[in-house]
PDB file of N, CA and C in Angstrom:
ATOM      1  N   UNK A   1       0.845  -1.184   0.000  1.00  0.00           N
ATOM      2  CA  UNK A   1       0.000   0.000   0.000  1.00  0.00           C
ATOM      3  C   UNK A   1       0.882   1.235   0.000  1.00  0.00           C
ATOM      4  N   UNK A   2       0.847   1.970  -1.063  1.00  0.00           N
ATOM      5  CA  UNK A   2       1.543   3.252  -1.239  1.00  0.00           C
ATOM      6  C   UNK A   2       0.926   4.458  -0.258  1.00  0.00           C
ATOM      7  N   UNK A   3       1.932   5.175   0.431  1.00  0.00           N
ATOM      8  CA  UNK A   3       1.605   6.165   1.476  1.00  0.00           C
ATOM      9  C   UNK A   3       2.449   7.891   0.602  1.00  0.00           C
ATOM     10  N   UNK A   4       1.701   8.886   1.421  1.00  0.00           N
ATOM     11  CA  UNK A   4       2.580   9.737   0.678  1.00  0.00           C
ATOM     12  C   UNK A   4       3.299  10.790   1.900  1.00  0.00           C
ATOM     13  N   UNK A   5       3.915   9.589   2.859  1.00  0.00           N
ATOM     14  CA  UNK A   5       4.660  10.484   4.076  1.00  0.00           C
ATOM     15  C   UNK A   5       5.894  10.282   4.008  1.00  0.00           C
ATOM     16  N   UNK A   6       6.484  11.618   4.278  1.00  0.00           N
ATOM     17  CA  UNK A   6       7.848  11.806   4.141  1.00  0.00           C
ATOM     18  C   UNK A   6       8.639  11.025   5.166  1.00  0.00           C
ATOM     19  N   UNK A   7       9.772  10.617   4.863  1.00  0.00           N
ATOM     20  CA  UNK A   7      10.952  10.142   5.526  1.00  0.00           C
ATOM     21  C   UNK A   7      11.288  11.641   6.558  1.00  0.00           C
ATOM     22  N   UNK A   8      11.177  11.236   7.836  1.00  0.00           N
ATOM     23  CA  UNK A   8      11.931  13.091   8.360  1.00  0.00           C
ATOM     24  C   UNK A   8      12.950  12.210   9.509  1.00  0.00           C
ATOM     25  N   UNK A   9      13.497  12.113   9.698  1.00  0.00           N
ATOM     26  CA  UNK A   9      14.855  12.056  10.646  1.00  0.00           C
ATOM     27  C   UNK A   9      13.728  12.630  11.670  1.00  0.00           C
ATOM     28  N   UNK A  10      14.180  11.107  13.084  1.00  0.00           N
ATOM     29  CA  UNK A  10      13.759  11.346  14.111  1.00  0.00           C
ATOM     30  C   UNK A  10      12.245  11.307  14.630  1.00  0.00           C
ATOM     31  N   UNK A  11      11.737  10.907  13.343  1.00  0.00           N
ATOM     32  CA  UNK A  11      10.148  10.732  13.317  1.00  0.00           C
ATOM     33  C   UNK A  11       9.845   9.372  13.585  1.00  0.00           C
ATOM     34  N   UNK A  12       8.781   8.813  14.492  1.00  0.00           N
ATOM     35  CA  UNK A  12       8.286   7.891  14.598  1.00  0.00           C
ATOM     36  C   UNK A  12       7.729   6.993  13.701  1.00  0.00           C
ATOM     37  N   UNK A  13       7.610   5.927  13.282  1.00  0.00           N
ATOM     38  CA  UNK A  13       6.310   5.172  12.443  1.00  0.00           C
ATOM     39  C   UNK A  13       6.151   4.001  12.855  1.00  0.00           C
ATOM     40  N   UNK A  14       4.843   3.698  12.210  1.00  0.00           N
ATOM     41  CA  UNK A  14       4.495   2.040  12.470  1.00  0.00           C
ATOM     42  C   UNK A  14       4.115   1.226  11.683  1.00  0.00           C
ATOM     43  N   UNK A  15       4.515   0.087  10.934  1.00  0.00           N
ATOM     44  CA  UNK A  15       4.062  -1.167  10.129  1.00  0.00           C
ATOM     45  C   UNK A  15       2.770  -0.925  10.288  1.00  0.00           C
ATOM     46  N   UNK A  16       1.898  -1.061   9.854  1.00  0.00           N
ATOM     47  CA  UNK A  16       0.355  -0.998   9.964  1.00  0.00           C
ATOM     48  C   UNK A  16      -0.073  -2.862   9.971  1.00  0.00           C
ATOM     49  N   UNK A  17       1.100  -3.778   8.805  1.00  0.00           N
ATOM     50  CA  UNK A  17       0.793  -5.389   9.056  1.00  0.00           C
ATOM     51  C   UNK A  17       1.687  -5.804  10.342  1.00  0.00           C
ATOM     52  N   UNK A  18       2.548  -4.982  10.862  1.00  0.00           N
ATOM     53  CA  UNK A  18       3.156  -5.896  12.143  1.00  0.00           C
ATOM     54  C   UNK A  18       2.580  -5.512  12.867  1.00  0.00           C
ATOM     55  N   UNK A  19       2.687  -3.889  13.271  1.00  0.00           N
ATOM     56  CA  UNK A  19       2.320  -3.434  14.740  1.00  0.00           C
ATOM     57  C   UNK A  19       3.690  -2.987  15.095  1.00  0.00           C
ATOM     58  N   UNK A  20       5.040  -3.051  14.136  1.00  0.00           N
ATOM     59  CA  UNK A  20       6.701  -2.691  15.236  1.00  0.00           C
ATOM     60  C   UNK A  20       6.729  -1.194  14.688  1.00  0.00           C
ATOM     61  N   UNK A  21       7.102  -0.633  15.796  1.00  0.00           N
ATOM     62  CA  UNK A  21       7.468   1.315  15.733  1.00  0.00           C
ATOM     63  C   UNK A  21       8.702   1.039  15.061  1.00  0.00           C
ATOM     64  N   UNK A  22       9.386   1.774  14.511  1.00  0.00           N
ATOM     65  CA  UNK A  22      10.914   2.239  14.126  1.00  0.00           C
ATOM     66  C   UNK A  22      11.005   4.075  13.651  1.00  0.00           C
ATOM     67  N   UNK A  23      12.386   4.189  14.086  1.00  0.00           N
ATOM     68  CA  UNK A  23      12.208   5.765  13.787  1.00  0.00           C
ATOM     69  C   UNK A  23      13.490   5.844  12.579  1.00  0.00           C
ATOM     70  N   UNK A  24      12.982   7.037  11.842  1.00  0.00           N
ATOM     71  CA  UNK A  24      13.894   7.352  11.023  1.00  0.00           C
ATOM     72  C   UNK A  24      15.367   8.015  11.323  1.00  0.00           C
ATOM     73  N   UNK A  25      16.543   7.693  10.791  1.00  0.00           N
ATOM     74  CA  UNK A  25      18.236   8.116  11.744  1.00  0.00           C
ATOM     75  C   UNK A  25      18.470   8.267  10.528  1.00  0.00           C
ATOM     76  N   UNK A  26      18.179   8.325   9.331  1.00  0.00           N
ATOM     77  CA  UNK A  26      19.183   9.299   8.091  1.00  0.00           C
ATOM     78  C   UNK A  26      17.981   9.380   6.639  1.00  0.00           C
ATOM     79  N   UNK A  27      18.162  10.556   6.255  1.00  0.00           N
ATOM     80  CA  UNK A  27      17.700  10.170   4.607  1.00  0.00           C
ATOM     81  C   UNK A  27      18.800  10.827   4.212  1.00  0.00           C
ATOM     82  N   UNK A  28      19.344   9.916   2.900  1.00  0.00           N
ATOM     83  CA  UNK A  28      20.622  10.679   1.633  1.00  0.00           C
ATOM     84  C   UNK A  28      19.609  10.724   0.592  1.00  0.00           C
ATOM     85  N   UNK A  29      19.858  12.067   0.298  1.00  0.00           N
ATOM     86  CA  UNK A  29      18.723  12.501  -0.684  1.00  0.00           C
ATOM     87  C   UNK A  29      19.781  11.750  -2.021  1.00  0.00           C
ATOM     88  N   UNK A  30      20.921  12.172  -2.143  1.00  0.00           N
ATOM     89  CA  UNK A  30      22.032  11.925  -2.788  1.00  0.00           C
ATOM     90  C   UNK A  30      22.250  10.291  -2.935  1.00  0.00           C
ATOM     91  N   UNK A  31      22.123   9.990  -2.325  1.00  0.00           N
ATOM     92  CA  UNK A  31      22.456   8.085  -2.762  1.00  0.00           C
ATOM     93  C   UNK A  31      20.522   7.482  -2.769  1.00  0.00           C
ATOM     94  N   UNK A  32      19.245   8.428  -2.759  1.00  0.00           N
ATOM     95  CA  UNK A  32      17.939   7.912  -2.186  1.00  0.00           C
ATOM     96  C   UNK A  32      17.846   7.102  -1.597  1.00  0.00           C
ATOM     97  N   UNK A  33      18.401   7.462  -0.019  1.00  0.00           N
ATOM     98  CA  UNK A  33      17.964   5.982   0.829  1.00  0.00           C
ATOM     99  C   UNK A  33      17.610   6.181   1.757  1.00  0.00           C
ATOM    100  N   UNK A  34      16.595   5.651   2.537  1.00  0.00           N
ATOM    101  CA  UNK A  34      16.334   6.466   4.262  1.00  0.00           C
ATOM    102  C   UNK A  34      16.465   4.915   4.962  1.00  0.00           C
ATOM    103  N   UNK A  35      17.193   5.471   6.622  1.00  0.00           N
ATOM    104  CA  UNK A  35      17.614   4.313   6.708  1.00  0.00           C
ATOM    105  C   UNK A  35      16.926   4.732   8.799  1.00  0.00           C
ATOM    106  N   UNK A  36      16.621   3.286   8.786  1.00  0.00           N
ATOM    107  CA  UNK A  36      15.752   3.122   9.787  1.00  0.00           C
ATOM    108  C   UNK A  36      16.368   2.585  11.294  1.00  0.00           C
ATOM    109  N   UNK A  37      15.753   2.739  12.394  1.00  0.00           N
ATOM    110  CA  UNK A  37      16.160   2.059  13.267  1.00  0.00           C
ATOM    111  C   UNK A  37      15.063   1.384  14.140  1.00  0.00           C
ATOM    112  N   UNK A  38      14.692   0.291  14.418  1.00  0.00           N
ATOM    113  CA  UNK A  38      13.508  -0.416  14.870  1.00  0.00           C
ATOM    114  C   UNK A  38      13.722   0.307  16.256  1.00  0.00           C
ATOM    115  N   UNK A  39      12.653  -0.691  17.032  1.00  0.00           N
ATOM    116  CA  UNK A  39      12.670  -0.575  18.802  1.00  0.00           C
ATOM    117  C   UNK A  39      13.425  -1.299  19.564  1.00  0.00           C
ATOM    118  N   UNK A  40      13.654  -2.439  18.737  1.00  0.00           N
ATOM    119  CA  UNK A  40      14.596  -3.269  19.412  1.00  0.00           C
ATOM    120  C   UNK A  40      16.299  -3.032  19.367  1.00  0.00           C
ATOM    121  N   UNK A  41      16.581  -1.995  18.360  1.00  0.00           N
ATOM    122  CA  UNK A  41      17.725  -1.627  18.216  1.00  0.00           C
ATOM    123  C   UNK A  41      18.313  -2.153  16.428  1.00  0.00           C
ATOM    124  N   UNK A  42      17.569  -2.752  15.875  1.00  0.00           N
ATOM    125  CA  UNK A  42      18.099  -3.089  14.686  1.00  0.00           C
ATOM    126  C   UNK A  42      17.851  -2.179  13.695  1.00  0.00           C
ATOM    127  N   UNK A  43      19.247  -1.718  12.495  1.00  0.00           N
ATOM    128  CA  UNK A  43      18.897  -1.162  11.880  1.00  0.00           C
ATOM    129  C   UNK A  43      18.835  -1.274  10.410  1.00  0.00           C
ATOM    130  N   UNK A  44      17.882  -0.580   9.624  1.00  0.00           N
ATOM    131  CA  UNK A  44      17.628  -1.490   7.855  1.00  0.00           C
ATOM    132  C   UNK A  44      17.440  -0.127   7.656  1.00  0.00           C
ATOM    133  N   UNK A  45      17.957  -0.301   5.987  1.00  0.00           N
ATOM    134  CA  UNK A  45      18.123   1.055   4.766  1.00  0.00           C
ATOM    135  C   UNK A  45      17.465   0.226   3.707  1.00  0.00           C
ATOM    136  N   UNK A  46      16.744   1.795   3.427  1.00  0.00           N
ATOM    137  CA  UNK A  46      15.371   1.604   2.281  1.00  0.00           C
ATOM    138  C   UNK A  46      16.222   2.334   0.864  1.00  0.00           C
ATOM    139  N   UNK A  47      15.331   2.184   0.212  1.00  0.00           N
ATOM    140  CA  UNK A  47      15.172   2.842  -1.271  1.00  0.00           C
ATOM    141  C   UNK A  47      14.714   3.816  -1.035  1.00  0.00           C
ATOM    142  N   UNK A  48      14.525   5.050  -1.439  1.00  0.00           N
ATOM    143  CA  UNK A  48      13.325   5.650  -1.445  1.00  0.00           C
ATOM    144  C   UNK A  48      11.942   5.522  -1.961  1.00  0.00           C
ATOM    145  N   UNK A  49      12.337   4.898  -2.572  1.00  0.00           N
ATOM    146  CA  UNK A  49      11.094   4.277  -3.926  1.00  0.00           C
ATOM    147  C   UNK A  49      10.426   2.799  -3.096  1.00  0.00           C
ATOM    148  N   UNK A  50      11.452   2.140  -1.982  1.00  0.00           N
ATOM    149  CA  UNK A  50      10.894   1.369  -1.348  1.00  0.00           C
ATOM    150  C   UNK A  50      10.246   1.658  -0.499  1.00  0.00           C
ATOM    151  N   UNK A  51      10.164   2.724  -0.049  1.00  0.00           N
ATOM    152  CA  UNK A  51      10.161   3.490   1.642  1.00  0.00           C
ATOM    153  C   UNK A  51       8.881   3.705   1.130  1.00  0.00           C
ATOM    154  N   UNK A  52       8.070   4.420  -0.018  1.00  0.00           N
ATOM    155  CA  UNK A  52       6.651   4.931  -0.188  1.00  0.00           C
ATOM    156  C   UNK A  52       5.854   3.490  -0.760  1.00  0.00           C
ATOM    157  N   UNK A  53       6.739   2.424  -0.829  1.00  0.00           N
ATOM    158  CA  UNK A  53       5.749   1.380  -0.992  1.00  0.00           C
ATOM    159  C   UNK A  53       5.235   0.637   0.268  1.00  0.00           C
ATOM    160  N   UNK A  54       6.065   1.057   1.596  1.00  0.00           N
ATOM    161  CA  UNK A  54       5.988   0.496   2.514  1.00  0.00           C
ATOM    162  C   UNK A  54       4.132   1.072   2.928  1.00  0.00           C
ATOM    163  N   UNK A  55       3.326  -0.191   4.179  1.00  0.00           N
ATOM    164  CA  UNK A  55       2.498   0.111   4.628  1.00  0.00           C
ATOM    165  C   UNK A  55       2.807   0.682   6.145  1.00  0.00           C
ATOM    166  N   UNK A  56       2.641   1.884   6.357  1.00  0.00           N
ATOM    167  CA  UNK A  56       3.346   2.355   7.295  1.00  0.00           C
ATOM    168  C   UNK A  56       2.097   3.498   8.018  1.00  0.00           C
ATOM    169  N   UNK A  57       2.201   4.198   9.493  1.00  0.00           N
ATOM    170  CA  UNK A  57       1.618   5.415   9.260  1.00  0.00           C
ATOM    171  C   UNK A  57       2.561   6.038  10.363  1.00  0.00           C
ATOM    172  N   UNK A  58       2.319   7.377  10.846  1.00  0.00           N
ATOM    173  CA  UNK A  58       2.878   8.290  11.465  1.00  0.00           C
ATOM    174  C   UNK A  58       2.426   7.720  12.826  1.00  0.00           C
ATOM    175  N   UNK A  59       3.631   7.282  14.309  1.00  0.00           N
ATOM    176  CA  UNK A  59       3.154   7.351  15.627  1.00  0.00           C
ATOM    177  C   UNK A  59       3.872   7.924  16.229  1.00  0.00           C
ATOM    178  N   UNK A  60       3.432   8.054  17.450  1.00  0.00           N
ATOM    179  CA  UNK A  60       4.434   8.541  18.479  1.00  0.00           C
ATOM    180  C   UNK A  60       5.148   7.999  19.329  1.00  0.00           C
ATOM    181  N   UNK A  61       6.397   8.418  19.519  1.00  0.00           N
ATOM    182  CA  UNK A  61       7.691   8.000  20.278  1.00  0.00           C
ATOM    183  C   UNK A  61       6.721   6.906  21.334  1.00  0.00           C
ATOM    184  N   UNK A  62       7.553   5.863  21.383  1.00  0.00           N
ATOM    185  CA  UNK A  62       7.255   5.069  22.474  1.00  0.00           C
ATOM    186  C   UNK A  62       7.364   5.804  23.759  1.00  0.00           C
ATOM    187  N   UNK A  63       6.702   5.015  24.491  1.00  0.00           N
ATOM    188  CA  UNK A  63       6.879   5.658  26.129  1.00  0.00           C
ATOM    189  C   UNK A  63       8.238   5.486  26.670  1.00  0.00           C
ATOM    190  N   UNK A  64       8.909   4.222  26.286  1.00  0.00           N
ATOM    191  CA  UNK A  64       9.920   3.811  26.740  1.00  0.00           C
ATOM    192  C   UNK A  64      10.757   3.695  25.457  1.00  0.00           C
ATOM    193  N   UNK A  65      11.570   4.554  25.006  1.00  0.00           N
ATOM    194  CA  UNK A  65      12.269   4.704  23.797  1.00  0.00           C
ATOM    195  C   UNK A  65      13.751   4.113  24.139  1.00  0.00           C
ATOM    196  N   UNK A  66      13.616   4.214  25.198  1.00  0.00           N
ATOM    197  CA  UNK A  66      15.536   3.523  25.479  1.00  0.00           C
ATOM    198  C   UNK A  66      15.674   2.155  25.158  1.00  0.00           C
ATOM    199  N   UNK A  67      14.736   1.286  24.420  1.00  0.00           N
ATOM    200  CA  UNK A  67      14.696  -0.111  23.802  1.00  0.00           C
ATOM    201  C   UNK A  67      15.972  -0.286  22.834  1.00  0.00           C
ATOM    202  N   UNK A  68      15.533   1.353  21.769  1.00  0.00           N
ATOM    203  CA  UNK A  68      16.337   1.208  20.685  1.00  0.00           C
ATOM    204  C   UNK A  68      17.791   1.557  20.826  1.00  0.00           C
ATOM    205  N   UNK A  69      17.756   2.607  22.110  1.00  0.00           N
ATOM    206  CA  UNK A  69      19.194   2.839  22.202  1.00  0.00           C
ATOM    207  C   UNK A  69      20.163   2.144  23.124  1.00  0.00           C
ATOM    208  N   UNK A  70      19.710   0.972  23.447  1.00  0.00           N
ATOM    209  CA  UNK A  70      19.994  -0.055  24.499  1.00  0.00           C
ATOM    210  C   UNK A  70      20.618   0.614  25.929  1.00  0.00           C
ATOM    211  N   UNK A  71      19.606   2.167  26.275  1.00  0.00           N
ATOM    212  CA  UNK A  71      19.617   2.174  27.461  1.00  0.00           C
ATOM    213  C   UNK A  71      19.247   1.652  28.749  1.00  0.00           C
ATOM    214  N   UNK A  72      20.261   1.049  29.542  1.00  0.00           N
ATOM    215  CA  UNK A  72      19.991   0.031  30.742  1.00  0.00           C
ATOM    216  C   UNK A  72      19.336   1.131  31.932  1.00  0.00           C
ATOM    217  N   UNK A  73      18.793   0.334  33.341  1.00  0.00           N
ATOM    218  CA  UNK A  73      18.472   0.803  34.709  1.00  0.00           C
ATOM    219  C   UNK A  73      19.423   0.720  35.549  1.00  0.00           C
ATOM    220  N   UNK A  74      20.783   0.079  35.269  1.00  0.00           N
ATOM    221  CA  UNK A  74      21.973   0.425  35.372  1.00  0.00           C
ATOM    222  C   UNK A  74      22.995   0.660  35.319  1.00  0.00           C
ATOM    223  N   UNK A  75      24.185   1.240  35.721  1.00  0.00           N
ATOM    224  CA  UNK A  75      25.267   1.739  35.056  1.00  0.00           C
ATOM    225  C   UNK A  75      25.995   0.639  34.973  1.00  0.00           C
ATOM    226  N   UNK A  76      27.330   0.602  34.032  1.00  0.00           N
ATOM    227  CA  UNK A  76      28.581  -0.220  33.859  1.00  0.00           C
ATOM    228  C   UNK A  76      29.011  -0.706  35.431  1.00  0.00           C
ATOM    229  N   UNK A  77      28.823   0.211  36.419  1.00  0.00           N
ATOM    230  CA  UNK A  77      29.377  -0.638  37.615  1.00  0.00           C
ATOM    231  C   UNK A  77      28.463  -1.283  38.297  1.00  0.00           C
ATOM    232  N   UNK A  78      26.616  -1.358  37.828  1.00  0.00           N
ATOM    233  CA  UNK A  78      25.859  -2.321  38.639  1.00  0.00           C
ATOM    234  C   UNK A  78      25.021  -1.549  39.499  1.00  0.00           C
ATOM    235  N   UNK A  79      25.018  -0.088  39.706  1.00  0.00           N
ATOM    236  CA  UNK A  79      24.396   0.832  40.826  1.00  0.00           C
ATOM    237  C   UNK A  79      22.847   1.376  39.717  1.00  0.00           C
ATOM    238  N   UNK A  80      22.435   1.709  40.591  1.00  0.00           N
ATOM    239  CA  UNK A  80      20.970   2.044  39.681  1.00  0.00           C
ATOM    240  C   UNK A  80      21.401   3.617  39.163  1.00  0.00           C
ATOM    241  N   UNK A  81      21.309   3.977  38.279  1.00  0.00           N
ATOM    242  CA  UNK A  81      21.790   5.652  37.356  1.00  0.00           C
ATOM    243  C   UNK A  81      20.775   6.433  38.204  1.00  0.00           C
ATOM    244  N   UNK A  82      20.322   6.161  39.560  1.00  0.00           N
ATOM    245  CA  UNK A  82      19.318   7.503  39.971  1.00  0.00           C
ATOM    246  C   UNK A  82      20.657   7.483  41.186  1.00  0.00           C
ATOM    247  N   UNK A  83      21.382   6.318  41.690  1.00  0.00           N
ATOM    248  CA  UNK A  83      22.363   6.508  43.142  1.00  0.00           C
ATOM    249  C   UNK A  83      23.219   7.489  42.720  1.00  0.00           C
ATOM    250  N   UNK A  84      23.221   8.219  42.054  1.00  0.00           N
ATOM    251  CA  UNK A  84      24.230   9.086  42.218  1.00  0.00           C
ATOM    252  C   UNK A  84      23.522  10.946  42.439  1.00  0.00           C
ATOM    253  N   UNK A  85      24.610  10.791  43.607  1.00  0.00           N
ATOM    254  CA  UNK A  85      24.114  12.347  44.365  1.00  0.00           C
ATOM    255  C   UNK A  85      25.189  13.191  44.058  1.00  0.00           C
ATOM    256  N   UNK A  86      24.590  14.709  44.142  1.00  0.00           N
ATOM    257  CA  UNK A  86      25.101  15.742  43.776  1.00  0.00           C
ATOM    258  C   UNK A  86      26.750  15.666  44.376  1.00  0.00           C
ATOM    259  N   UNK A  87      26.687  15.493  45.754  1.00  0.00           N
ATOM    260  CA  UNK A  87      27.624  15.133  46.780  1.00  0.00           C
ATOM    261  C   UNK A  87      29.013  14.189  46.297  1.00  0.00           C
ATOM    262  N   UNK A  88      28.308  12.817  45.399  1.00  0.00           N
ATOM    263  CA  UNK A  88      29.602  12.115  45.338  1.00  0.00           C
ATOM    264  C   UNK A  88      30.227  12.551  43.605  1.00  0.00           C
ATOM    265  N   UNK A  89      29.616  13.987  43.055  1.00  0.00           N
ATOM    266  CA  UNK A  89      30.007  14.136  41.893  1.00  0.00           C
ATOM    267  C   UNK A  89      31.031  15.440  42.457  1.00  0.00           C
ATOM    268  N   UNK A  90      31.122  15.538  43.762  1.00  0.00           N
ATOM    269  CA  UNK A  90      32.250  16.620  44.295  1.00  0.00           C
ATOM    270  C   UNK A  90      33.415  15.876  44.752  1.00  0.00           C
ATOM    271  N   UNK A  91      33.243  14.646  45.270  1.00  0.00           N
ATOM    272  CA  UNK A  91      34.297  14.131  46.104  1.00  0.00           C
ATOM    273  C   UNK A  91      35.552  14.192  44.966  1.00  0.00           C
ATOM    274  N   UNK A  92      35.856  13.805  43.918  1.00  0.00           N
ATOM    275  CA  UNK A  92      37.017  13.379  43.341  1.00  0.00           C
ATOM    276  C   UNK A  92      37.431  15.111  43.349  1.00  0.00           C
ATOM    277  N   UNK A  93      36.726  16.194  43.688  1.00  0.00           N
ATOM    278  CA  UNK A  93      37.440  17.695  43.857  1.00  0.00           C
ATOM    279  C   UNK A  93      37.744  17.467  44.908  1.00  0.00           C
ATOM    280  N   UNK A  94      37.356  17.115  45.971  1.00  0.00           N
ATOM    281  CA  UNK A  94      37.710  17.110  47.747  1.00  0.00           C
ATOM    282  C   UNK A  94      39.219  16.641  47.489  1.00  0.00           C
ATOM    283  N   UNK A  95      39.479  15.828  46.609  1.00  0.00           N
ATOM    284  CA  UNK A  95      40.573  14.787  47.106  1.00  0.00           C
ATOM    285  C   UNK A  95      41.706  15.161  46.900  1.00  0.00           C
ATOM    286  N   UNK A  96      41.677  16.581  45.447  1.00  0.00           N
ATOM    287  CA  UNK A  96      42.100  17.716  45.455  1.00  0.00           C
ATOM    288  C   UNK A  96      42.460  18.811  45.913  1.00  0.00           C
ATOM    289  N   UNK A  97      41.711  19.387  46.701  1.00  0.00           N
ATOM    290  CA  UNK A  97      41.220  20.218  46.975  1.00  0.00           C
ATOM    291  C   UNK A  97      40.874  20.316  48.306  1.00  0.00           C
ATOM    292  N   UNK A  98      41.032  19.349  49.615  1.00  0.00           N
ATOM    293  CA  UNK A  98      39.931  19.338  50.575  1.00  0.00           C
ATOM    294  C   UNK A  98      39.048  20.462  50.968  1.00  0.00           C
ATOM    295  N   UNK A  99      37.945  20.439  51.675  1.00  0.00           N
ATOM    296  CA  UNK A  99      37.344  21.691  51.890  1.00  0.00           C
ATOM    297  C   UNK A  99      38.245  22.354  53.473  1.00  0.00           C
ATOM    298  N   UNK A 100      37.840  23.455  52.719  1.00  0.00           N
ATOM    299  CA  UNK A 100      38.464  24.222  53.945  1.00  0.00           C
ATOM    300  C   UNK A 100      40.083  24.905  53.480  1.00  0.00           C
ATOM    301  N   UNK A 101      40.726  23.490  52.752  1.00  0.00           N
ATOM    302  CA  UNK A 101      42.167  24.241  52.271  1.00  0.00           C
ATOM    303  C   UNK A 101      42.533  25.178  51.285  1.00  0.00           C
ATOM    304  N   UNK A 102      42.477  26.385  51.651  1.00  0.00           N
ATOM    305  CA  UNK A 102      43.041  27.777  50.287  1.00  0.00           C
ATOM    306  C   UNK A 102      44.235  27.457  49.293  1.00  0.00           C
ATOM    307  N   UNK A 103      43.931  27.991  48.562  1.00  0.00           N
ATOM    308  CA  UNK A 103      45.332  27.843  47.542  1.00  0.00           C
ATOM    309  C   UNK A 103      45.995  28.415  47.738  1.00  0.00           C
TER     310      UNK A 103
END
């Protein structure tokens, strides 16, 4: 089913026969290709000429968009990305610096 919506970088869409979101991450007007990135993180390059044959329509950003960018609930060392306080983003100055000591 031919659609007549543009490829825009950063725009949402949806398969209308699957049901999977993917957002658009490049069109080369110059080589005609727009190239996609699903929810799950995988990414596929169209034609342009393939891209308006696709059955597709316009949605909105998932609720939880960090699927595609394989953002985790925690950091590289295992702590949840909310444990960090204003406080321990000073210490590596303290260690420098202690408080209290002038230059």
């Amino acid at each position: 089913m031919q659609h007549e919506l543009d490829p825009i970088v950063d725009q949402w869409y949806m398969h209308r026969d699957k049901g999977q979101r993917f957002v658009v991450t490049a069109v080369d007007e110059s080589e005609n290709t727009v190239e996609i990135q699903h929810f799950d993180g995988d990414i596929e390059e169209f034609s342009l000429d393939d891209w308006y044959d696709l059955d597709i329509e316009l949605s909105e950003e998932p609720e939880n968009w960090s699927g595609a960018l394989d953002i985790a609930e925690t950091d590289d060392l295992g702590t949840e990305v909310t444990d960090t306080t204003e406080d321990d983003w000073m210490e590596p100055m303290e260690e420098i610096h202690p408080p209290g000591n002038k230059r």
